[in-house]
PDB file of N, CA and C in Angstrom:
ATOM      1  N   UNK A   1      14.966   8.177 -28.864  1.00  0.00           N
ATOM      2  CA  UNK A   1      14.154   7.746 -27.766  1.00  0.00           C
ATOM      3  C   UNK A   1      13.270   6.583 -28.194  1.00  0.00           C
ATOM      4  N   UNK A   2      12.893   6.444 -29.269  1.00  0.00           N
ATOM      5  CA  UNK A   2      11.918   5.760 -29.983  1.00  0.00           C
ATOM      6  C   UNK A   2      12.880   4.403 -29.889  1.00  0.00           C
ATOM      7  N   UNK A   3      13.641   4.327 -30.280  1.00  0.00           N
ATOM      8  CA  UNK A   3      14.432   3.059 -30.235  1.00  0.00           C
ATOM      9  C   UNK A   3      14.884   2.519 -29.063  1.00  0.00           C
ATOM     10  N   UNK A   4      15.092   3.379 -28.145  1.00  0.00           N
ATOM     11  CA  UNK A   4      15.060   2.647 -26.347  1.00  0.00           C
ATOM     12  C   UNK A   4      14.188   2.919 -26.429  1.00  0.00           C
ATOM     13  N   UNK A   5      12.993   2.891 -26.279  1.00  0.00           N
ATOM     14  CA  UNK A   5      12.071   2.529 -26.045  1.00  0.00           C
ATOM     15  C   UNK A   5      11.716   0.814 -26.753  1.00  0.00           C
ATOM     16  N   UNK A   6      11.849   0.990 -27.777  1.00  0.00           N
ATOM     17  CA  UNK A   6      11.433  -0.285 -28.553  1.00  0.00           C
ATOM     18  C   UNK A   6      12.566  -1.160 -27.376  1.00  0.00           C
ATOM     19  N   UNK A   7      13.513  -1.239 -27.378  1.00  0.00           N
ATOM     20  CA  UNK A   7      14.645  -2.330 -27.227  1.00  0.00           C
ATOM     21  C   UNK A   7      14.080  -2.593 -25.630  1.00  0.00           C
ATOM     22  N   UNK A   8      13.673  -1.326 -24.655  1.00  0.00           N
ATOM     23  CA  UNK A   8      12.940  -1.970 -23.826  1.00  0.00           C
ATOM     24  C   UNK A   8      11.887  -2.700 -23.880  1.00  0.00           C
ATOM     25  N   UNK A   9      10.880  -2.450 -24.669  1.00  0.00           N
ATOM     26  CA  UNK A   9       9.470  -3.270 -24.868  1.00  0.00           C
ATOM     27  C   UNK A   9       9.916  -4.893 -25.422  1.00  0.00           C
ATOM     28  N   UNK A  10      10.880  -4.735 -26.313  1.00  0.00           N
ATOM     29  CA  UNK A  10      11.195  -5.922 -26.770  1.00  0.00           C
ATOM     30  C   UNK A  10      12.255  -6.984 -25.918  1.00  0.00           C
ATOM     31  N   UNK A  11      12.633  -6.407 -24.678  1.00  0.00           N
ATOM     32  CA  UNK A  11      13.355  -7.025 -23.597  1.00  0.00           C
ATOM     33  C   UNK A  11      12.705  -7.394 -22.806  1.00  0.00           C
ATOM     34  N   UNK A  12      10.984  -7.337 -22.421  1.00  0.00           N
ATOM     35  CA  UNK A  12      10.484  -7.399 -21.590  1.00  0.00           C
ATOM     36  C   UNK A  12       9.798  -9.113 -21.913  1.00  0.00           C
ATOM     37  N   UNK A  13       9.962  -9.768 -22.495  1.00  0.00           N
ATOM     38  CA  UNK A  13      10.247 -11.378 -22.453  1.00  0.00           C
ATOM     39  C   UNK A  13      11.368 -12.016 -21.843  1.00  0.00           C
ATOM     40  N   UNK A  14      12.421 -11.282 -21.929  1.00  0.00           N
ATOM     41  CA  UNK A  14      13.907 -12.169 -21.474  1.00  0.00           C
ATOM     42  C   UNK A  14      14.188 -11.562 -19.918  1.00  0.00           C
ATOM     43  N   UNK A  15      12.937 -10.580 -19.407  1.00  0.00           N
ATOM     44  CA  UNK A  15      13.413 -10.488 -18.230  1.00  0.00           C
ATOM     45  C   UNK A  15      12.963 -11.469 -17.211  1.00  0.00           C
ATOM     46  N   UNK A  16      13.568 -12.119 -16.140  1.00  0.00           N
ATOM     47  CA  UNK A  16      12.950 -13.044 -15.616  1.00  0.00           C
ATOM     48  C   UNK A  16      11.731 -12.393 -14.952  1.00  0.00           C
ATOM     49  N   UNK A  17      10.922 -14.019 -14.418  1.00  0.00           N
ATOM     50  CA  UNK A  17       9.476 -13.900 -14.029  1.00  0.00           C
ATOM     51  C   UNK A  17       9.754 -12.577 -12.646  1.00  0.00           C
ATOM     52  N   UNK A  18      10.307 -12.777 -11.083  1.00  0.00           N
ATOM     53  CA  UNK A  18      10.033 -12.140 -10.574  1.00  0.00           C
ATOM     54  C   UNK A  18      10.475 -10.755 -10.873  1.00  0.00           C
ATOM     55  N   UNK A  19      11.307  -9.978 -11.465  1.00  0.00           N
ATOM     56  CA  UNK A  19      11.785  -8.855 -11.839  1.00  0.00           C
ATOM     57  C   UNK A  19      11.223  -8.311 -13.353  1.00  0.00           C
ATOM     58  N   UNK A  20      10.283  -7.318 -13.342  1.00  0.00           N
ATOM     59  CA  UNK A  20      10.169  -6.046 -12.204  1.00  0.00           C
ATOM     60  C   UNK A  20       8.921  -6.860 -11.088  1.00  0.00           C
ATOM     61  N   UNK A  21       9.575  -6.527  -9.991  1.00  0.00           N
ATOM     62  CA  UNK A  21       8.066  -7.127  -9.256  1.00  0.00           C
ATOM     63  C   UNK A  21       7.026  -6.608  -9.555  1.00  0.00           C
ATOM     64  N   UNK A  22       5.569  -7.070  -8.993  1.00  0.00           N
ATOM     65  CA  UNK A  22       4.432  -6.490  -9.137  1.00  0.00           C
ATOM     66  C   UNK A  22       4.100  -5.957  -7.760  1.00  0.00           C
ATOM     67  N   UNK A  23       3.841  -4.688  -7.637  1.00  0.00           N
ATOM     68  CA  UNK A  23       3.078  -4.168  -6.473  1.00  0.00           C
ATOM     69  C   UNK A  23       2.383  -4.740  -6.049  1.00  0.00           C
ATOM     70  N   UNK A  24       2.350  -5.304  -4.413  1.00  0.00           N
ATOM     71  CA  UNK A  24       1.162  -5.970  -3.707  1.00  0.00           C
ATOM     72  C   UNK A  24       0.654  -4.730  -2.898  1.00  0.00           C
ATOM     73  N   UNK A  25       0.558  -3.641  -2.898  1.00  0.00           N
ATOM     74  CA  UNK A  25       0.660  -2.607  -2.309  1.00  0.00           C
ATOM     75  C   UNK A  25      -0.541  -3.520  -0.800  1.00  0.00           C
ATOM     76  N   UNK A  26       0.531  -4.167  -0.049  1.00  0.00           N
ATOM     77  CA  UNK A  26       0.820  -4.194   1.198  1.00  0.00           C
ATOM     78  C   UNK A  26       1.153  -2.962   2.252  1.00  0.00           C
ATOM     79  N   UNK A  27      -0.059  -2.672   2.868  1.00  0.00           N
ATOM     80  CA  UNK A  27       0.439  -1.570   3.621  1.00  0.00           C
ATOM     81  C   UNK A  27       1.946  -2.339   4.791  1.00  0.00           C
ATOM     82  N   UNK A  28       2.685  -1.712   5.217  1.00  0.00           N
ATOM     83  CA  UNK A  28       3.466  -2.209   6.502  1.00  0.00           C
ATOM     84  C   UNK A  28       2.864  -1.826   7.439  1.00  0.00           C
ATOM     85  N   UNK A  29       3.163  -2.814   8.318  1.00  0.00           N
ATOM     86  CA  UNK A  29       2.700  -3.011   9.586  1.00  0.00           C
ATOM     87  C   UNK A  29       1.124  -2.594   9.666  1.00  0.00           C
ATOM     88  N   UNK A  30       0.112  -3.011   8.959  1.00  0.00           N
ATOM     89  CA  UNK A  30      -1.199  -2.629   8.969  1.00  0.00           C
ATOM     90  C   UNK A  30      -1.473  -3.804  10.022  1.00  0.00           C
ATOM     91  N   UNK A  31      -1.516  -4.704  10.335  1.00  0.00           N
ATOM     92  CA  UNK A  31      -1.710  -5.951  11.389  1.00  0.00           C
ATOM     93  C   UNK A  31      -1.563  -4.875  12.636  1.00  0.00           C
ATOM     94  N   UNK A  32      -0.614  -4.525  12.655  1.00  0.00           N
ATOM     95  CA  UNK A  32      -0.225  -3.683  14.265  1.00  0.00           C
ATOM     96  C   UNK A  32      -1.427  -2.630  14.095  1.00  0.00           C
ATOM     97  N   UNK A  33      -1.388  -2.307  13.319  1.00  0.00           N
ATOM     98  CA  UNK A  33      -2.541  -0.886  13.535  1.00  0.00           C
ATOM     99  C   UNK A  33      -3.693  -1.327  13.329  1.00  0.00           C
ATOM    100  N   UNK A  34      -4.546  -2.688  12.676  1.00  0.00           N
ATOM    101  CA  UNK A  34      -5.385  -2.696  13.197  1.00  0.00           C
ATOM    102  C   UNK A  34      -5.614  -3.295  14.532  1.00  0.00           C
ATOM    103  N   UNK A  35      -4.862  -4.171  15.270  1.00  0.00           N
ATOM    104  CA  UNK A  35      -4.567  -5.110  16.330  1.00  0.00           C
ATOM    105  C   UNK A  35      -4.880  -3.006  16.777  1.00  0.00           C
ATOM    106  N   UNK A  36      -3.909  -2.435  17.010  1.00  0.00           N
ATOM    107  CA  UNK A  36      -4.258  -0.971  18.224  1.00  0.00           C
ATOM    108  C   UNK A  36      -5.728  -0.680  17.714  1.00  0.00           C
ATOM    109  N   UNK A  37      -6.198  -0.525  16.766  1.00  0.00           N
ATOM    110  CA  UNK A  37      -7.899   0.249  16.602  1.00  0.00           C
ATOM    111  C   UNK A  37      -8.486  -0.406  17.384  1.00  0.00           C
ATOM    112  N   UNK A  38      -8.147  -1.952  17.532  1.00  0.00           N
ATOM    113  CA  UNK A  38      -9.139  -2.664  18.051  1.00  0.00           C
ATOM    114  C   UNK A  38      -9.182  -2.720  19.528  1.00  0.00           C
ATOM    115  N   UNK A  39      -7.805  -2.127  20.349  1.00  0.00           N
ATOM    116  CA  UNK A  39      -7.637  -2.574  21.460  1.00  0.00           C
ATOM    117  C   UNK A  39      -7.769  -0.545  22.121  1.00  0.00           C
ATOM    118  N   UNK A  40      -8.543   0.421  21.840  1.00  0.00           N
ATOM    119  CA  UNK A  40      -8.795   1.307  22.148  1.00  0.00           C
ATOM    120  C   UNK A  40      -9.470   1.545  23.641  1.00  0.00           C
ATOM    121  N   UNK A  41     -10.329   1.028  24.624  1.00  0.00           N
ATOM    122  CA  UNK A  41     -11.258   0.834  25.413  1.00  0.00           C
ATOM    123  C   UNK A  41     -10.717   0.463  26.810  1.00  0.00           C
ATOM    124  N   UNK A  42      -8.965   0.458  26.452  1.00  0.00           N
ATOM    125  CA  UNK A  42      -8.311   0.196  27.594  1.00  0.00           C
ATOM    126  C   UNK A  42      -7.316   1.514  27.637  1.00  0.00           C
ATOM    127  N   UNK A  43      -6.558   1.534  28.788  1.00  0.00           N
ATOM    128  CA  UNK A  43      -5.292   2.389  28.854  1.00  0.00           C
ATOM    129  C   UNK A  43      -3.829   1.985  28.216  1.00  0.00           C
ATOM    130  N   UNK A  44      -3.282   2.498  27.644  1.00  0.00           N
ATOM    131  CA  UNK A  44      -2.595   1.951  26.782  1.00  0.00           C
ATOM    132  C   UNK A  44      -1.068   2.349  27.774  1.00  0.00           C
ATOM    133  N   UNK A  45      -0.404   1.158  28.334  1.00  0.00           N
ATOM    134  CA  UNK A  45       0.492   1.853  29.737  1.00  0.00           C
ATOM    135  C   UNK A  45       2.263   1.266  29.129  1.00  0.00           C
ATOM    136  N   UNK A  46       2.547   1.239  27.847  1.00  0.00           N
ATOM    137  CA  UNK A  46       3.402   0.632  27.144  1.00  0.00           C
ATOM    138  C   UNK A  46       4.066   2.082  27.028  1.00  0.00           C
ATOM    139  N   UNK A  47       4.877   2.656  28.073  1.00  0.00           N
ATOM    140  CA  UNK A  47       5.870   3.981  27.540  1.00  0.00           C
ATOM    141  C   UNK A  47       5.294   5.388  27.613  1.00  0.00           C
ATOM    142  N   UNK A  48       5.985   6.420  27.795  1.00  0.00           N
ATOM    143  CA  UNK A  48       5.255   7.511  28.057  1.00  0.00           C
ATOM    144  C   UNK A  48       4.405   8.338  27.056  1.00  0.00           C
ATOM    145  N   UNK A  49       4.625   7.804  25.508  1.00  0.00           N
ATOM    146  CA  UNK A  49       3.827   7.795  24.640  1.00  0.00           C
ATOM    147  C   UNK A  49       2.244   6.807  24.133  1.00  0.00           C
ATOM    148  N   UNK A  50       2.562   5.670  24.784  1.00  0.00           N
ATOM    149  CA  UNK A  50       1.153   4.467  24.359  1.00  0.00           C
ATOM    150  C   UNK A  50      -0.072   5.626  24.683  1.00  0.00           C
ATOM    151  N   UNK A  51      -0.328   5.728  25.953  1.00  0.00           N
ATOM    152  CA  UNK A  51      -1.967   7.099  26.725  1.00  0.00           C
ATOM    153  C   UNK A  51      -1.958   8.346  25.519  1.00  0.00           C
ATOM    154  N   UNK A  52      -0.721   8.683  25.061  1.00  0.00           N
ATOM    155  CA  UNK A  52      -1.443   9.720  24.043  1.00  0.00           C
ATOM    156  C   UNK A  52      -1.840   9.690  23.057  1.00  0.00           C
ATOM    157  N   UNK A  53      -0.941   8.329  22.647  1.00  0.00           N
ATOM    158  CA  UNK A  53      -1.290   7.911  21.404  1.00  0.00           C
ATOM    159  C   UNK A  53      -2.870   6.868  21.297  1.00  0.00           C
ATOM    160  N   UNK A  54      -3.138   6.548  21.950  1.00  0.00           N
ATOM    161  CA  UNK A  54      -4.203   5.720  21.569  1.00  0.00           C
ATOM    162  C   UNK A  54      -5.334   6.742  22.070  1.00  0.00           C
ATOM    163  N   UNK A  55      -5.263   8.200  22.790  1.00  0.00           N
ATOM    164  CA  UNK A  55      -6.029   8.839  22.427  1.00  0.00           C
ATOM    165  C   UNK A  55      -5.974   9.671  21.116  1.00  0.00           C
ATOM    166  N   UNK A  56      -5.348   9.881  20.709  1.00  0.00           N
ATOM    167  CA  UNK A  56      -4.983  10.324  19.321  1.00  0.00           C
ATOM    168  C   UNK A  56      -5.603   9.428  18.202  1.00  0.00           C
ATOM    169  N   UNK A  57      -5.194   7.886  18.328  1.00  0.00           N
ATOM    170  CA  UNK A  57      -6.321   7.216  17.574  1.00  0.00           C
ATOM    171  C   UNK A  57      -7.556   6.905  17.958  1.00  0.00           C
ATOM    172  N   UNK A  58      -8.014   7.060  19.262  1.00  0.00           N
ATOM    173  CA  UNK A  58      -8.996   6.956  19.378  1.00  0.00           C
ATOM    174  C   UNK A  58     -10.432   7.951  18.782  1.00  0.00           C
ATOM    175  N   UNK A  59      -9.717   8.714  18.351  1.00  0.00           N
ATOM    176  CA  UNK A  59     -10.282  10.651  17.916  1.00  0.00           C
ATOM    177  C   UNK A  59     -10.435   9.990  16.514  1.00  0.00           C
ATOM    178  N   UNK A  60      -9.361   9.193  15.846  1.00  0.00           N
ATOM    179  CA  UNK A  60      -9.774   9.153  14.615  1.00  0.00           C
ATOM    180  C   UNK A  60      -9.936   7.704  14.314  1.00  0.00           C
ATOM    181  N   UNK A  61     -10.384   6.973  15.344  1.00  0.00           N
ATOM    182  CA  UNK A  61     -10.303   5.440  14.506  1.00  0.00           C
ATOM    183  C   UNK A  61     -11.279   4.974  13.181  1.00  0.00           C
ATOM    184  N   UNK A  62     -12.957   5.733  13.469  1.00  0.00           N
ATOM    185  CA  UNK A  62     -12.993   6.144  12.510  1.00  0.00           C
ATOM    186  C   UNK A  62     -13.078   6.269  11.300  1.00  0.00           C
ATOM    187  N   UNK A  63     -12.552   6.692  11.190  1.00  0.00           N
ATOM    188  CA  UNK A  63     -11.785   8.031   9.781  1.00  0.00           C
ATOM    189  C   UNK A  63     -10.899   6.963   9.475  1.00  0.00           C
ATOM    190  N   UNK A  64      -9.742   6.657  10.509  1.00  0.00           N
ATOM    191  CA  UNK A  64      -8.904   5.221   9.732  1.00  0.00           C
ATOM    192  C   UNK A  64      -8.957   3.997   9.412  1.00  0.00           C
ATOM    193  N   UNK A  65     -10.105   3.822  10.028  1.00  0.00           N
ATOM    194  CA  UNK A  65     -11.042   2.648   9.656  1.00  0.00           C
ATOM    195  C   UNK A  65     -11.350   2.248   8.135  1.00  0.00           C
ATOM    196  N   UNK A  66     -12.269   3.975   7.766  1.00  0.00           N
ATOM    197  CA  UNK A  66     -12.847   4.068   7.099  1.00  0.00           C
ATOM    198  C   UNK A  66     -11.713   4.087   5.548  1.00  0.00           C
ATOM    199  N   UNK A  67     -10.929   4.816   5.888  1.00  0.00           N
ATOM    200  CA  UNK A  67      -9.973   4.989   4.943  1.00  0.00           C
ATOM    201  C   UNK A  67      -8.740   4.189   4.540  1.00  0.00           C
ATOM    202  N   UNK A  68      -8.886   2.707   5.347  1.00  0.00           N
ATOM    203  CA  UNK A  68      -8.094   1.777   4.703  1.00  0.00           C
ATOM    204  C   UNK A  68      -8.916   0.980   4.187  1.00  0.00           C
ATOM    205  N   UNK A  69     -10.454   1.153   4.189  1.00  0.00           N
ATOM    206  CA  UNK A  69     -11.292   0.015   3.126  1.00  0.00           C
ATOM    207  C   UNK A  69     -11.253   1.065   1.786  1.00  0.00           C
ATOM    208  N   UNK A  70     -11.120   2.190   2.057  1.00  0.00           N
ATOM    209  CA  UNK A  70     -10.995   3.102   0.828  1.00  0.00           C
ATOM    210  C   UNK A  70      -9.678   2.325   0.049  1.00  0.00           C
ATOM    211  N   UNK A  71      -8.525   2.382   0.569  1.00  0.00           N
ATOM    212  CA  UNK A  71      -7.489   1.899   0.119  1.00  0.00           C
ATOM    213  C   UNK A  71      -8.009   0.412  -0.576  1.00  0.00           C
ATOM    214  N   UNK A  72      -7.898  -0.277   0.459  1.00  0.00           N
ATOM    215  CA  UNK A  72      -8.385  -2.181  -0.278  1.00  0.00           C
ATOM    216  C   UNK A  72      -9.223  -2.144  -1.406  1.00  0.00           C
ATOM    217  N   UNK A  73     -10.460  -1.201  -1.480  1.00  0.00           N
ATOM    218  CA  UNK A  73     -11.042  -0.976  -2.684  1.00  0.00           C
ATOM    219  C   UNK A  73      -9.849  -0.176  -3.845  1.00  0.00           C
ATOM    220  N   UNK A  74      -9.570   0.717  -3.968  1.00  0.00           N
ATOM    221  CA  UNK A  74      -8.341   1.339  -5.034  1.00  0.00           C
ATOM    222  C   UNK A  74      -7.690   0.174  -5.302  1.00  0.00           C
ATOM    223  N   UNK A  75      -6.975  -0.295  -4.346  1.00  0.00           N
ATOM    224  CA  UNK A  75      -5.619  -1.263  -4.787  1.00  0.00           C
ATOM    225  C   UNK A  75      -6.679  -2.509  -5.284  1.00  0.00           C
ATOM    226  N   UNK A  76      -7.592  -3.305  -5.463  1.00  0.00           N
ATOM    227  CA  UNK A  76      -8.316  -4.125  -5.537  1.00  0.00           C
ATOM    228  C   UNK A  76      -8.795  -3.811  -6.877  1.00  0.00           C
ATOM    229  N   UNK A  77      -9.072  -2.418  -7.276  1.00  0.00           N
ATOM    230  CA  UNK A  77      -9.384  -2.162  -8.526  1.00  0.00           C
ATOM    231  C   UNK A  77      -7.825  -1.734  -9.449  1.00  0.00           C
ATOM    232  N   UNK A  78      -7.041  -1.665  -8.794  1.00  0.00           N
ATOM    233  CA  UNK A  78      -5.597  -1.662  -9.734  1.00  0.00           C
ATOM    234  C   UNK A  78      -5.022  -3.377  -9.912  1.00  0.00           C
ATOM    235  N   UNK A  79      -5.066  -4.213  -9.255  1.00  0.00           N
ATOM    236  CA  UNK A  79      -4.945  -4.650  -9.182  1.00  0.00           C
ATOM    237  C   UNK A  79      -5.364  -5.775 -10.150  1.00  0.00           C
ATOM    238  N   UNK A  80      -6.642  -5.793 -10.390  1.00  0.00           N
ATOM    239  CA  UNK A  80      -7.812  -6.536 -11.271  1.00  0.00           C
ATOM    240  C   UNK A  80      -7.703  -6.032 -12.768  1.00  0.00           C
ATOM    241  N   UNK A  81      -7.393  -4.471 -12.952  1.00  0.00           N
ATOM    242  CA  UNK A  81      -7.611  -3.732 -13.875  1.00  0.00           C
ATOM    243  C   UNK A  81      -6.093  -3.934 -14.483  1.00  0.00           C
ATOM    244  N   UNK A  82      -5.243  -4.691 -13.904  1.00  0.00           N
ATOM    245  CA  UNK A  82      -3.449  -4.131 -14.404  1.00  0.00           C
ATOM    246  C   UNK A  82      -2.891  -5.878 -14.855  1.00  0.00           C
ATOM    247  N   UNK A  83      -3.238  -6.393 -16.001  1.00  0.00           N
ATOM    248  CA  UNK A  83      -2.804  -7.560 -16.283  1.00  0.00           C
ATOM    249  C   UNK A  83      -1.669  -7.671 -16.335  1.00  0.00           C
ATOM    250  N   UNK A  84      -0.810  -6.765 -16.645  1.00  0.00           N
ATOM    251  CA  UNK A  84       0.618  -7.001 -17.753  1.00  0.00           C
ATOM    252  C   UNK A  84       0.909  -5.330 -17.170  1.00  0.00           C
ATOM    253  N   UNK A  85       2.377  -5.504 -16.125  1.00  0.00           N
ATOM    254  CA  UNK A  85       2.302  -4.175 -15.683  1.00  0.00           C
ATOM    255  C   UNK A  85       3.773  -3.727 -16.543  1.00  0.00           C
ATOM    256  N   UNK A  86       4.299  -2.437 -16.970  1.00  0.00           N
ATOM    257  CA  UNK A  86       5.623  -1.900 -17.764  1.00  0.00           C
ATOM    258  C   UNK A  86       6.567  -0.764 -17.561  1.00  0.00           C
ATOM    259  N   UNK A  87       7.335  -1.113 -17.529  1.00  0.00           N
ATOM    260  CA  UNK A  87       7.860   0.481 -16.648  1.00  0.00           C
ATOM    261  C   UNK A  87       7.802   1.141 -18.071  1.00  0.00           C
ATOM    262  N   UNK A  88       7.139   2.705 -17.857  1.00  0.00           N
ATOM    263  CA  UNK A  88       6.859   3.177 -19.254  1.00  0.00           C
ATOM    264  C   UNK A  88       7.128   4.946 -19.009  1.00  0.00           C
ATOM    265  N   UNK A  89       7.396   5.419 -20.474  1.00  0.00           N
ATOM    266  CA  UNK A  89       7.793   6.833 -19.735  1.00  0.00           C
ATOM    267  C   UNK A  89       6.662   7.786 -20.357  1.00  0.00           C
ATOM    268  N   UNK A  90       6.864   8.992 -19.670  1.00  0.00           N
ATOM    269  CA  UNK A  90       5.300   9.904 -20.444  1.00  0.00           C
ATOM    270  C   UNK A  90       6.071  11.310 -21.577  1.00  0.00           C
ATOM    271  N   UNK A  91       5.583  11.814 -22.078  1.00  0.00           N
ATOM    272  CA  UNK A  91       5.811  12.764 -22.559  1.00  0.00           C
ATOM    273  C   UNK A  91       4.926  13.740 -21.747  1.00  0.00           C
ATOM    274  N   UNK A  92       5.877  14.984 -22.139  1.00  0.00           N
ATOM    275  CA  UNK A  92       4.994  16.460 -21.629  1.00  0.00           C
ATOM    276  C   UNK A  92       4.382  16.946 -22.788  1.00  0.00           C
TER     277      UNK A  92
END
């Protein structure tokens, strides 16, 4: 194990720049969901689901508000904190 291991560490110059990517931990589609937090104060008449759902977020906007600046802070501190990232394995 010790030796794949080495032959990986020592491959990790000849791999090109974009591969392994680096996590932008980009939420998906976070634009759409905040674009809906923001547009709460109306009836939402897009399908027989939009009225339940934007009362559903409306109960927690919130809470989801609150908990994607939680996120931007984490990923903001991984981010800053992770110069040189490695795919690496653990022992038990």
């Amino acid at each position: 194990m010790g030796a794949v291991l080495g032959r990986l560490h020592a491959a990790t110059g000849s791999v090109p720049a974009d591969l392994p990517r680096r996590e932008d931990f980009e939420l998906p589609s976070r634009v759409a969901l905040e674009e809906a937090l923001h547009d709460l104060d109306r009836p939402w008449e897009s399908g027989p689901f939009g009225e339940p759902t934007r009362r559903l977020l409306r109960g927690s906007a919130y809470e989801l508000e609150r908990r994607l600046r939680d996120y931007d802070e984490l990923a903001a501190r991984v981010r800053a904190g992770s110069e040189s990232w490695r795919p690496c394995c653990q022992t038990a």
